[in-house]
PDB file of N, CA and C in Angstrom:
ATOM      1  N   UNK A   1     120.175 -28.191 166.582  1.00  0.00           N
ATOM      2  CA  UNK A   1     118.965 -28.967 166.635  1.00  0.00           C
ATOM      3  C   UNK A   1     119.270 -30.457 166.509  1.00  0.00           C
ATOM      4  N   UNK A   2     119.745 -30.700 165.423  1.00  0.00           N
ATOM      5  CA  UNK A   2     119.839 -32.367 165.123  1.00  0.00           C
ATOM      6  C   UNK A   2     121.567 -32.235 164.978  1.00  0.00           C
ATOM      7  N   UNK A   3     122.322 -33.416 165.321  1.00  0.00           N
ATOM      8  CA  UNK A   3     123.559 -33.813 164.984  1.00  0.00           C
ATOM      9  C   UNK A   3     123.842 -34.613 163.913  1.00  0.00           C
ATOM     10  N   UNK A   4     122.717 -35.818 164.193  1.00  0.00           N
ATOM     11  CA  UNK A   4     122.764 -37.112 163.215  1.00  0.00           C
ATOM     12  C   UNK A   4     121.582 -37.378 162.844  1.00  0.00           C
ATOM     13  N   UNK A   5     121.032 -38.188 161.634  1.00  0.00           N
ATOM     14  CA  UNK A   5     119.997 -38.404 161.383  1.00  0.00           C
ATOM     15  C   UNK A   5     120.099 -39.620 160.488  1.00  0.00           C
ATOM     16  N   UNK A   6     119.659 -40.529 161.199  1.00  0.00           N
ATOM     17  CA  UNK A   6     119.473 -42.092 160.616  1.00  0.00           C
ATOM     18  C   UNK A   6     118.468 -42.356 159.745  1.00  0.00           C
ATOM     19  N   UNK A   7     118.509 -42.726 158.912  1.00  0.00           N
ATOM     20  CA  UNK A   7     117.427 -42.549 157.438  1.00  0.00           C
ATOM     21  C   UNK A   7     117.494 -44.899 157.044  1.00  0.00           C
ATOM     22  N   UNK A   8     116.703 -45.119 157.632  1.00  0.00           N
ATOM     23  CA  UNK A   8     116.353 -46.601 157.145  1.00  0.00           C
ATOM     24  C   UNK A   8     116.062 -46.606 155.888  1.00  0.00           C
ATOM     25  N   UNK A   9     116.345 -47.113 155.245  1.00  0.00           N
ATOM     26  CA  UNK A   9     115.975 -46.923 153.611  1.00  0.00           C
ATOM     27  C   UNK A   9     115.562 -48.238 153.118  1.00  0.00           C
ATOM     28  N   UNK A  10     114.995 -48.693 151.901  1.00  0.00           N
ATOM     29  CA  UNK A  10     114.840 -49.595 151.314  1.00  0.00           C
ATOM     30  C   UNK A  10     115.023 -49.270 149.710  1.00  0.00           C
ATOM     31  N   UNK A  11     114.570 -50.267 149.068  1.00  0.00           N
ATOM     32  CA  UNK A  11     114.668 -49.928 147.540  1.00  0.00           C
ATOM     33  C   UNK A  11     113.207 -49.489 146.907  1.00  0.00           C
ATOM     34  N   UNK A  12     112.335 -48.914 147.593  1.00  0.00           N
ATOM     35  CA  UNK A  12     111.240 -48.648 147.499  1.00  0.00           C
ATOM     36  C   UNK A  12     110.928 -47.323 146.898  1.00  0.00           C
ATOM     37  N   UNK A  13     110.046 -46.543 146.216  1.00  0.00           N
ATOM     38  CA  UNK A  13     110.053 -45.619 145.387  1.00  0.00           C
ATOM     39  C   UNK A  13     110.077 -44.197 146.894  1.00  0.00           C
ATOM     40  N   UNK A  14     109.052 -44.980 147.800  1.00  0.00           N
ATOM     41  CA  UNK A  14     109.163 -44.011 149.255  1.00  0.00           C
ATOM     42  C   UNK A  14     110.342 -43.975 150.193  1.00  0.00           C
ATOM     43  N   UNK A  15     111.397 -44.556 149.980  1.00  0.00           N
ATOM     44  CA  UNK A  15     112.721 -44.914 150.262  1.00  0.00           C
ATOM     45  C   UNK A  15     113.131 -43.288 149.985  1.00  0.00           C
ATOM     46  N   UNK A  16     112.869 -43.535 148.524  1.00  0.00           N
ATOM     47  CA  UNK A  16     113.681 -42.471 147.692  1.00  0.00           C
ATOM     48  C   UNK A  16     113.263 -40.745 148.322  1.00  0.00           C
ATOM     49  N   UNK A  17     112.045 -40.977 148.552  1.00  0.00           N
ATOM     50  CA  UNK A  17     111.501 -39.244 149.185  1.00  0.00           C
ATOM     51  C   UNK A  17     111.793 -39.155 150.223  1.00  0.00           C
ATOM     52  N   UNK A  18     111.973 -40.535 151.123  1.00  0.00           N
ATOM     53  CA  UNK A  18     112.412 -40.303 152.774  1.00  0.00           C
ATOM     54  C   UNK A  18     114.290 -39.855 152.589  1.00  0.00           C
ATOM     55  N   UNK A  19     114.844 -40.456 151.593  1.00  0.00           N
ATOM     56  CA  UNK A  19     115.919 -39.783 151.315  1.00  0.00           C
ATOM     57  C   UNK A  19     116.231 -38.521 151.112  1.00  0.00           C
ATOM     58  N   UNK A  20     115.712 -37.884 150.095  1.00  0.00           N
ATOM     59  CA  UNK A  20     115.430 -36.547 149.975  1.00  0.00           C
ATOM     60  C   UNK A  20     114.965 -35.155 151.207  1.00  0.00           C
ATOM     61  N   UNK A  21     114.501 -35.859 151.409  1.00  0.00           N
ATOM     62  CA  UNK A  21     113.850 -35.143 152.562  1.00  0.00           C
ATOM     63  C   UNK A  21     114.607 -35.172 153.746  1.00  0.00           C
ATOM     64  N   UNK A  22     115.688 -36.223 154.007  1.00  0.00           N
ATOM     65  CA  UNK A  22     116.366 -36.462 155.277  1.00  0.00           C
ATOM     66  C   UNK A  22     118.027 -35.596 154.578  1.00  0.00           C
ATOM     67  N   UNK A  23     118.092 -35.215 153.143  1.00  0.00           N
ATOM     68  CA  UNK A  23     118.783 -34.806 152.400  1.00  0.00           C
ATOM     69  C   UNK A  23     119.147 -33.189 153.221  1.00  0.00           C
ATOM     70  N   UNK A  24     116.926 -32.567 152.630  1.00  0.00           N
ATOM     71  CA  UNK A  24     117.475 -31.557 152.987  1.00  0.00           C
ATOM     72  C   UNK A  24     117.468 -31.041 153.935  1.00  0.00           C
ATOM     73  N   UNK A  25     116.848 -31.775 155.447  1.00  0.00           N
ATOM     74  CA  UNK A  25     116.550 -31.770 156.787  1.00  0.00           C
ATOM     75  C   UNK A  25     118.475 -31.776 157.684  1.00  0.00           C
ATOM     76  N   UNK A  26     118.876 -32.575 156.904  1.00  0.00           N
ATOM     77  CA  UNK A  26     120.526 -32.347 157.017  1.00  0.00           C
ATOM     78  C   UNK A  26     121.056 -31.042 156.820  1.00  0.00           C
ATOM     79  N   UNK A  27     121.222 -30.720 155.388  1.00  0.00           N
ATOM     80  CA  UNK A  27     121.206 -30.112 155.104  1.00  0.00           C
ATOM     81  C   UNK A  27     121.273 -28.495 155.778  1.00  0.00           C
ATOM     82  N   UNK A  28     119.535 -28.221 156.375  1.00  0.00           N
ATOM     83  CA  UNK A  28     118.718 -26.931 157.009  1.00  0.00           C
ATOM     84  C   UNK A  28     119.199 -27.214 158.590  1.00  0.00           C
ATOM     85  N   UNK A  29     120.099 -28.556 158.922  1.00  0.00           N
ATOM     86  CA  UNK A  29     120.502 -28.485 160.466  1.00  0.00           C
ATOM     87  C   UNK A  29     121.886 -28.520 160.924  1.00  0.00           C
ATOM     88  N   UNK A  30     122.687 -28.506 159.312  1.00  0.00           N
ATOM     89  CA  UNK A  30     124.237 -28.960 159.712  1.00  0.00           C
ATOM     90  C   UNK A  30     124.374 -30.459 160.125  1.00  0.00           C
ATOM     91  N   UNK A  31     123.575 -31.153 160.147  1.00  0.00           N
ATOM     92  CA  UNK A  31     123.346 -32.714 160.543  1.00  0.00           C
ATOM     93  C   UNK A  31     124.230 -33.610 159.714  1.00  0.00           C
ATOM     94  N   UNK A  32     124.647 -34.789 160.587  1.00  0.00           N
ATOM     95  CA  UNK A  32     125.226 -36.081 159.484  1.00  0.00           C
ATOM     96  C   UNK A  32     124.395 -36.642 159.098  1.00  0.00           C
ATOM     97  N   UNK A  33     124.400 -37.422 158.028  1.00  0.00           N
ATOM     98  CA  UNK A  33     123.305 -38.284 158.049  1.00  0.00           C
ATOM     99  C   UNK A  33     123.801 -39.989 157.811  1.00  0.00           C
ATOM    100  N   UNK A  34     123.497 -40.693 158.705  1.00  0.00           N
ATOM    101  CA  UNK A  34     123.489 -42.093 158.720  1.00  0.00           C
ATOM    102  C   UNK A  34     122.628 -42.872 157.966  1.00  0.00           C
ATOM    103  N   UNK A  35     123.135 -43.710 157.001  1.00  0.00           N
ATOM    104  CA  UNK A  35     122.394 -44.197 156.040  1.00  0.00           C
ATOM    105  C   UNK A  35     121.940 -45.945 156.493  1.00  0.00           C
ATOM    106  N   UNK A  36     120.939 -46.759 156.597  1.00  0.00           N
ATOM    107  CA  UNK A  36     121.065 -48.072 157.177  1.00  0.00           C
ATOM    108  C   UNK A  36     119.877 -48.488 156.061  1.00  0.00           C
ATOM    109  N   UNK A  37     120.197 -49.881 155.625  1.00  0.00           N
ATOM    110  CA  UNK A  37     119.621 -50.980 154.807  1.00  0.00           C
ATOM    111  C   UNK A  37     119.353 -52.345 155.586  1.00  0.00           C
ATOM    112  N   UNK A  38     118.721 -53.123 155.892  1.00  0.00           N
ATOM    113  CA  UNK A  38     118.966 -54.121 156.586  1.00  0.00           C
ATOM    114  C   UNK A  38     118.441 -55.090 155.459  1.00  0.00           C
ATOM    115  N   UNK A  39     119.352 -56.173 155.726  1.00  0.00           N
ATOM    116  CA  UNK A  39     119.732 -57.544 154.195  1.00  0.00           C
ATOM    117  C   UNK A  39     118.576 -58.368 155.439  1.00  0.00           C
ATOM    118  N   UNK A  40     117.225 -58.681 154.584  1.00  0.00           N
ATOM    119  CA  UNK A  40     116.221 -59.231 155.323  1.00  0.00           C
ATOM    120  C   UNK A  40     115.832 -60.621 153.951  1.00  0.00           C
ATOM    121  N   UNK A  41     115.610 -61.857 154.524  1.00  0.00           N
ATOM    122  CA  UNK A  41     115.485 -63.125 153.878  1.00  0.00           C
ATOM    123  C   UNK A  41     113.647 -62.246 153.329  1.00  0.00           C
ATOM    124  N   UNK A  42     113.316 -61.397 153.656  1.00  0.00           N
ATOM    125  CA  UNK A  42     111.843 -61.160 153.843  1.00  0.00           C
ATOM    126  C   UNK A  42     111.379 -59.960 152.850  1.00  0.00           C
ATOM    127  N   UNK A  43     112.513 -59.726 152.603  1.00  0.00           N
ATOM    128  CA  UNK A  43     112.540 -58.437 151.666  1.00  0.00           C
ATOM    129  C   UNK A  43     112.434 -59.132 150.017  1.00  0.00           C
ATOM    130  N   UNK A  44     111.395 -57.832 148.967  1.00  0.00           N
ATOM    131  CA  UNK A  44     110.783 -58.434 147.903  1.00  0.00           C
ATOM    132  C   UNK A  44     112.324 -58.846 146.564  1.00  0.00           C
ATOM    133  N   UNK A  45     113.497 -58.363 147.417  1.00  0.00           N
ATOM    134  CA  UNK A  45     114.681 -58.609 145.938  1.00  0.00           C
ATOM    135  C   UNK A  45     115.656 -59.679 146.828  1.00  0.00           C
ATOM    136  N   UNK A  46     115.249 -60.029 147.950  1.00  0.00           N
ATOM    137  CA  UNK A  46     115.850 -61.429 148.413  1.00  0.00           C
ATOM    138  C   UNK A  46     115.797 -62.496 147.912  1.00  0.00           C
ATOM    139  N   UNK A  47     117.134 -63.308 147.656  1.00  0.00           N
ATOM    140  CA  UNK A  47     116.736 -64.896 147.019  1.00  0.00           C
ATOM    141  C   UNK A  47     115.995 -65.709 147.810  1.00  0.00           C
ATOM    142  N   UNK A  48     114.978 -66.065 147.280  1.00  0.00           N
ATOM    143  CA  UNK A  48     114.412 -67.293 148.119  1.00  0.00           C
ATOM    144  C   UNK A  48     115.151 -68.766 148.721  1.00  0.00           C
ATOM    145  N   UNK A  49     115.343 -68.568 149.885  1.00  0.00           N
ATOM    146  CA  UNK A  49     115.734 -69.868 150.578  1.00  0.00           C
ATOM    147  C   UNK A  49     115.191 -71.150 149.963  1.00  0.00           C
ATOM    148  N   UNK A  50     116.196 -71.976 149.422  1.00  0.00           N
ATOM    149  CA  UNK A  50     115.835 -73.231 148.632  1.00  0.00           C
ATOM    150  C   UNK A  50     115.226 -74.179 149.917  1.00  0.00           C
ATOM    151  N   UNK A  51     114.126 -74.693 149.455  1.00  0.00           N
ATOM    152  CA  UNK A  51     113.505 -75.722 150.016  1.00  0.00           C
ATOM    153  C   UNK A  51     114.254 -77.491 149.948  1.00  0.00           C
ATOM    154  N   UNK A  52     115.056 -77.015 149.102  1.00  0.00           N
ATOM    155  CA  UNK A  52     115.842 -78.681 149.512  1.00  0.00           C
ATOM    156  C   UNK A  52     116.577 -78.586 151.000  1.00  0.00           C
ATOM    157  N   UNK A  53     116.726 -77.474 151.806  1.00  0.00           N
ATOM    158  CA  UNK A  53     117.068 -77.397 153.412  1.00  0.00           C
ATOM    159  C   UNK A  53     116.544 -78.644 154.032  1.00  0.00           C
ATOM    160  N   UNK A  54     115.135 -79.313 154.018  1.00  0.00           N
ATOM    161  CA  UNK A  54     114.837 -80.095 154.705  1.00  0.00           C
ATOM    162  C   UNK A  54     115.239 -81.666 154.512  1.00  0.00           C
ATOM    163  N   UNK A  55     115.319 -81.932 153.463  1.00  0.00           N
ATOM    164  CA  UNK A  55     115.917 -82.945 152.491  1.00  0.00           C
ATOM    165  C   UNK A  55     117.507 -83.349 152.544  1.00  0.00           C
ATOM    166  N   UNK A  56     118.211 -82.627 152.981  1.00  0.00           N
ATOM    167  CA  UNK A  56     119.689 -82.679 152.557  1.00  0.00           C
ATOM    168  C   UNK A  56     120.257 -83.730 153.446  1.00  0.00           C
ATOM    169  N   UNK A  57     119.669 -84.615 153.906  1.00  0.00           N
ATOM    170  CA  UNK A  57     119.942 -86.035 154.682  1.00  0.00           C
ATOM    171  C   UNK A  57     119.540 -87.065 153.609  1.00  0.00           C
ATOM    172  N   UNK A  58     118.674 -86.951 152.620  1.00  0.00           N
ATOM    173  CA  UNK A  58     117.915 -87.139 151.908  1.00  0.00           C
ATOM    174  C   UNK A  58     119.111 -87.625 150.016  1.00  0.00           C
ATOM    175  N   UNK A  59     119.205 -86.024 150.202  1.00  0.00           N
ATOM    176  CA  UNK A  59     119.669 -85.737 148.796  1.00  0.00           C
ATOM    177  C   UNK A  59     121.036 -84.780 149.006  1.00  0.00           C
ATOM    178  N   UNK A  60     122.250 -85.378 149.806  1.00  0.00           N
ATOM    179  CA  UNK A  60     123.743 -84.399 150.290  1.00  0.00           C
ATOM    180  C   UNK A  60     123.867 -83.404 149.066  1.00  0.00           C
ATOM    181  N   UNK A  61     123.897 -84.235 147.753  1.00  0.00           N
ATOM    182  CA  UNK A  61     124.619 -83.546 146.339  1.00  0.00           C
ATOM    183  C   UNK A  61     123.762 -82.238 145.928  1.00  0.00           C
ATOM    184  N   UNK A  62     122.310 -82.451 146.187  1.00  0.00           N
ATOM    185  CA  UNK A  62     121.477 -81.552 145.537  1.00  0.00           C
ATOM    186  C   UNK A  62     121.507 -80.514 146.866  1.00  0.00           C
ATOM    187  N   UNK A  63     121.481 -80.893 147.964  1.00  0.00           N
ATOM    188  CA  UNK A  63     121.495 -79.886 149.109  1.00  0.00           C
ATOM    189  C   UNK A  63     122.477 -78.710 148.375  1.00  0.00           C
ATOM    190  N   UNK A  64     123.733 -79.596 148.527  1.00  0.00           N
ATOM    191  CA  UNK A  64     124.798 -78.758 148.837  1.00  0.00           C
ATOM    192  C   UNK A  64     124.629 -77.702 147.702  1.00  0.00           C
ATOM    193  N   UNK A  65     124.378 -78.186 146.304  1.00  0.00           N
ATOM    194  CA  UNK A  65     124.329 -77.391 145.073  1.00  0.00           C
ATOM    195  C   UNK A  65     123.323 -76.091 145.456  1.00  0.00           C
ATOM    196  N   UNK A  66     122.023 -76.600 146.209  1.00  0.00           N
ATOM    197  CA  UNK A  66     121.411 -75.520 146.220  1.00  0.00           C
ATOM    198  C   UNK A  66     121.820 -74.051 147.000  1.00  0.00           C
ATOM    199  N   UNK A  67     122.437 -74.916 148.171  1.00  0.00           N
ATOM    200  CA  UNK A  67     123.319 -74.116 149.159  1.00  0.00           C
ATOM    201  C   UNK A  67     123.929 -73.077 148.684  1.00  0.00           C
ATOM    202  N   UNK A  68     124.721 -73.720 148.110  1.00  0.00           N
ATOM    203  CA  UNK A  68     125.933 -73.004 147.141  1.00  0.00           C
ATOM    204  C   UNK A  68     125.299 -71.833 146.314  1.00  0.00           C
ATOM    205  N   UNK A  69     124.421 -72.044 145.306  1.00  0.00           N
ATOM    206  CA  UNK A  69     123.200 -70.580 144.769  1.00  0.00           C
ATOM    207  C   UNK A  69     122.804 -70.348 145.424  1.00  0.00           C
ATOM    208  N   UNK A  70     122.603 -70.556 146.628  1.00  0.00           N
ATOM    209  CA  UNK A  70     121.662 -69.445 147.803  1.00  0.00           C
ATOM    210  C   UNK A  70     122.697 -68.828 148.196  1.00  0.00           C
ATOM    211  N   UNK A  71     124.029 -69.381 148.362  1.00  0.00           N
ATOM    212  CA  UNK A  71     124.469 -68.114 148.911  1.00  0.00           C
ATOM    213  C   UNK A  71     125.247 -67.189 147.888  1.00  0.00           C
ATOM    214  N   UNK A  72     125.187 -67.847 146.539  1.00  0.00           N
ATOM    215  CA  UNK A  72     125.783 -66.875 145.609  1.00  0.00           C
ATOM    216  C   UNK A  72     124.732 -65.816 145.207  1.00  0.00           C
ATOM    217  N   UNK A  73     123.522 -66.283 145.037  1.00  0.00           N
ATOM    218  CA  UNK A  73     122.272 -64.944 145.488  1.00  0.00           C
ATOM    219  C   UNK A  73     122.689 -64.026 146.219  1.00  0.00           C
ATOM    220  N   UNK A  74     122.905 -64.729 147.216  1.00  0.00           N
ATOM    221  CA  UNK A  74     122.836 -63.820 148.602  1.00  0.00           C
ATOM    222  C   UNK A  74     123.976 -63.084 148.420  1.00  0.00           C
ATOM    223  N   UNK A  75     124.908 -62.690 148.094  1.00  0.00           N
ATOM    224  CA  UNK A  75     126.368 -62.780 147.635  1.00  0.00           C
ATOM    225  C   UNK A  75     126.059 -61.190 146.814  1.00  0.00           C
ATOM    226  N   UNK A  76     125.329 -61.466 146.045  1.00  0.00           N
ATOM    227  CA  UNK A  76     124.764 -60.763 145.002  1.00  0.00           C
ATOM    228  C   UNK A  76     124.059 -59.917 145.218  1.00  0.00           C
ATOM    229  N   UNK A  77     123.189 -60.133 146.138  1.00  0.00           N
ATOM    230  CA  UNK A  77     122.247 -59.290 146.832  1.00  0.00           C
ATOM    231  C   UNK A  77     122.626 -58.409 147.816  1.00  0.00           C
ATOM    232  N   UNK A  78     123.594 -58.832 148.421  1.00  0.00           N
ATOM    233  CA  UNK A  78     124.333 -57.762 149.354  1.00  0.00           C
ATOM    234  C   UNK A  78     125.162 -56.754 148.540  1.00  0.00           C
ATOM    235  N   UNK A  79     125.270 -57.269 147.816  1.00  0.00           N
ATOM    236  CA  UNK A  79     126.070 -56.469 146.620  1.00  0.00           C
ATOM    237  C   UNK A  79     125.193 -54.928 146.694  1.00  0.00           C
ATOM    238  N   UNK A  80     124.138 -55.571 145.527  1.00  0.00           N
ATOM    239  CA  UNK A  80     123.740 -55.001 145.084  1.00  0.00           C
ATOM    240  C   UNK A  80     122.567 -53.680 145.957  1.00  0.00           C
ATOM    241  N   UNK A  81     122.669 -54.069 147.189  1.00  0.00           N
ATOM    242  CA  UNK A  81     122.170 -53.153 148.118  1.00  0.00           C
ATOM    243  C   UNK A  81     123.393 -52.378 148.701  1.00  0.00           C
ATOM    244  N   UNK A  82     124.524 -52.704 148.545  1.00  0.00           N
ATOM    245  CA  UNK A  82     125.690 -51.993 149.081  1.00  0.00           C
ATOM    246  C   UNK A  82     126.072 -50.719 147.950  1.00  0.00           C
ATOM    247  N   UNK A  83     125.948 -51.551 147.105  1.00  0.00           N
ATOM    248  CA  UNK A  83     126.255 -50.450 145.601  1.00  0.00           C
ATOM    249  C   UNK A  83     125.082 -49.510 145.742  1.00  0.00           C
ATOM    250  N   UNK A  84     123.658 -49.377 146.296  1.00  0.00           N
ATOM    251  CA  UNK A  84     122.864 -48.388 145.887  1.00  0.00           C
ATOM    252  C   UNK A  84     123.192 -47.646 147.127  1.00  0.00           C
ATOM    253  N   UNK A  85     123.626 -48.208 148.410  1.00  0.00           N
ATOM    254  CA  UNK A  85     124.094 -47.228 149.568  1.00  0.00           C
ATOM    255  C   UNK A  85     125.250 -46.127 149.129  1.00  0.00           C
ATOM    256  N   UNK A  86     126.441 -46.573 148.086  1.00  0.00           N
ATOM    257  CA  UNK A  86     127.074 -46.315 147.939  1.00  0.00           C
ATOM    258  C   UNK A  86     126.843 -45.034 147.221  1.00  0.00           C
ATOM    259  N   UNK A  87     125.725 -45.180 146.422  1.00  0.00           N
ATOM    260  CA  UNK A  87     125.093 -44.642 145.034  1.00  0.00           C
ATOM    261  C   UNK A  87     124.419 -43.051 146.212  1.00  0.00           C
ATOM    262  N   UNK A  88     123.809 -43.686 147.075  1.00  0.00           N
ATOM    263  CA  UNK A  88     122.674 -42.822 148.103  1.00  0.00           C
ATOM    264  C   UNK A  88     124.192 -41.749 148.916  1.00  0.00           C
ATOM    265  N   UNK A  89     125.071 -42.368 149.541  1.00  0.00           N
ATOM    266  CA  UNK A  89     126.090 -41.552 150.490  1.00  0.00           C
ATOM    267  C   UNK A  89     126.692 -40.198 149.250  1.00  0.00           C
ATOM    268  N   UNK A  90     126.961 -40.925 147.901  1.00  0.00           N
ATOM    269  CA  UNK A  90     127.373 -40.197 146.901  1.00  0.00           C
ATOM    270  C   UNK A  90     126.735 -38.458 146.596  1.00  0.00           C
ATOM    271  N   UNK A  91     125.320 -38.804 146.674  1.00  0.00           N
ATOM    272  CA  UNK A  91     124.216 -38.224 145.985  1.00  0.00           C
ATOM    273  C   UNK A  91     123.948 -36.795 147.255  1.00  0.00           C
ATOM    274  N   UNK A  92     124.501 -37.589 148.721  1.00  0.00           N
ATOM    275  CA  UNK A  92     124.030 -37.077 149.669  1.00  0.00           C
ATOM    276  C   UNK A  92     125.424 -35.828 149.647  1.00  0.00           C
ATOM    277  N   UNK A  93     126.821 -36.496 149.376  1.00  0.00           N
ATOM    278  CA  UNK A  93     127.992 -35.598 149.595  1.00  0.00           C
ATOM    279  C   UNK A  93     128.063 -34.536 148.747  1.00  0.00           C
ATOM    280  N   UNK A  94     127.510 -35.020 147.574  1.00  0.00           N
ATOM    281  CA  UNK A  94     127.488 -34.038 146.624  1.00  0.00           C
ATOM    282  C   UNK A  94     126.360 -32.772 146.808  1.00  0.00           C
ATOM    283  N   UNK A  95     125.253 -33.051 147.366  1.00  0.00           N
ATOM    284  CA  UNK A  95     124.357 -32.324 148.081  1.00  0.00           C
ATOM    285  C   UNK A  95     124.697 -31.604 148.693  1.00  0.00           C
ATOM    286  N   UNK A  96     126.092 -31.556 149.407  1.00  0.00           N
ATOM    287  CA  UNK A  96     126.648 -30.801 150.612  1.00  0.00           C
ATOM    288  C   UNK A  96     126.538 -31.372 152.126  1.00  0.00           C
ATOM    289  N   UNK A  97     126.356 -32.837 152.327  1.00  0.00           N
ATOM    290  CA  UNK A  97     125.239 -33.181 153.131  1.00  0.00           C
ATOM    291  C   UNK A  97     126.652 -33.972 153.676  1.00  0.00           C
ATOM    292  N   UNK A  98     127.043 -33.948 155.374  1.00  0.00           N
ATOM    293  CA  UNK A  98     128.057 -35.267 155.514  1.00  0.00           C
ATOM    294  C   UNK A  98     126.868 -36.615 155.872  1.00  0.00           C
ATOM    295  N   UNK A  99     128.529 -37.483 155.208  1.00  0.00           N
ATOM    296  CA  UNK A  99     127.274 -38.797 155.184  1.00  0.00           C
ATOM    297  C   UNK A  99     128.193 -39.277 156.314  1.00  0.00           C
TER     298      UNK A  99
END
């Protein structure tokens, strides 16, 4: 029936049941399952883009500083969505499930 099954996920509590469910839909088909997160500036655990961007002709020193924590956020944030993929492929192998 199914080979692969791509499961978009977020960090959302409905994330978590579309997981489950694509768990045991794997599972009941012999299926892989492909796990995908997409790192969105738009998403609610994204660092907010510093507003000194427009300014930095303005203010070089404070630009750059802000720069620099936006992307150590960001840094952080990829992290920390990589570690729960990591956490999700885990949960899925142990299930019996290939990830």
């Amino acid at each position: 029936m199914f080979s692969k099954i791509l499961v978009a996920l977020d960090h959302s509590e409905t994330a978590l049941v579309v997981f489950n469910q694509a768990v045991e839909l794997a599972k009941a088909t012999d299926a892989h399952l492909m796990l995908l997160h997409i790192l969105s500036t738009d998403d609610q655990d994204a660092p907010e883009v510093p507003t000194t961007f427009p300014s930095m002709y303005y203010y070089p020193g404070l630009s750059a500083t802000s720069i620099e924590m936006y992307q150590k956020q960001w840094e952080t944030y990829k992290q920390t969505a990589s570690d729960i993929l990591k956490t999700q492929v885990e949960a899925a192998q142990l299930a019996g499930v290939a990830v």
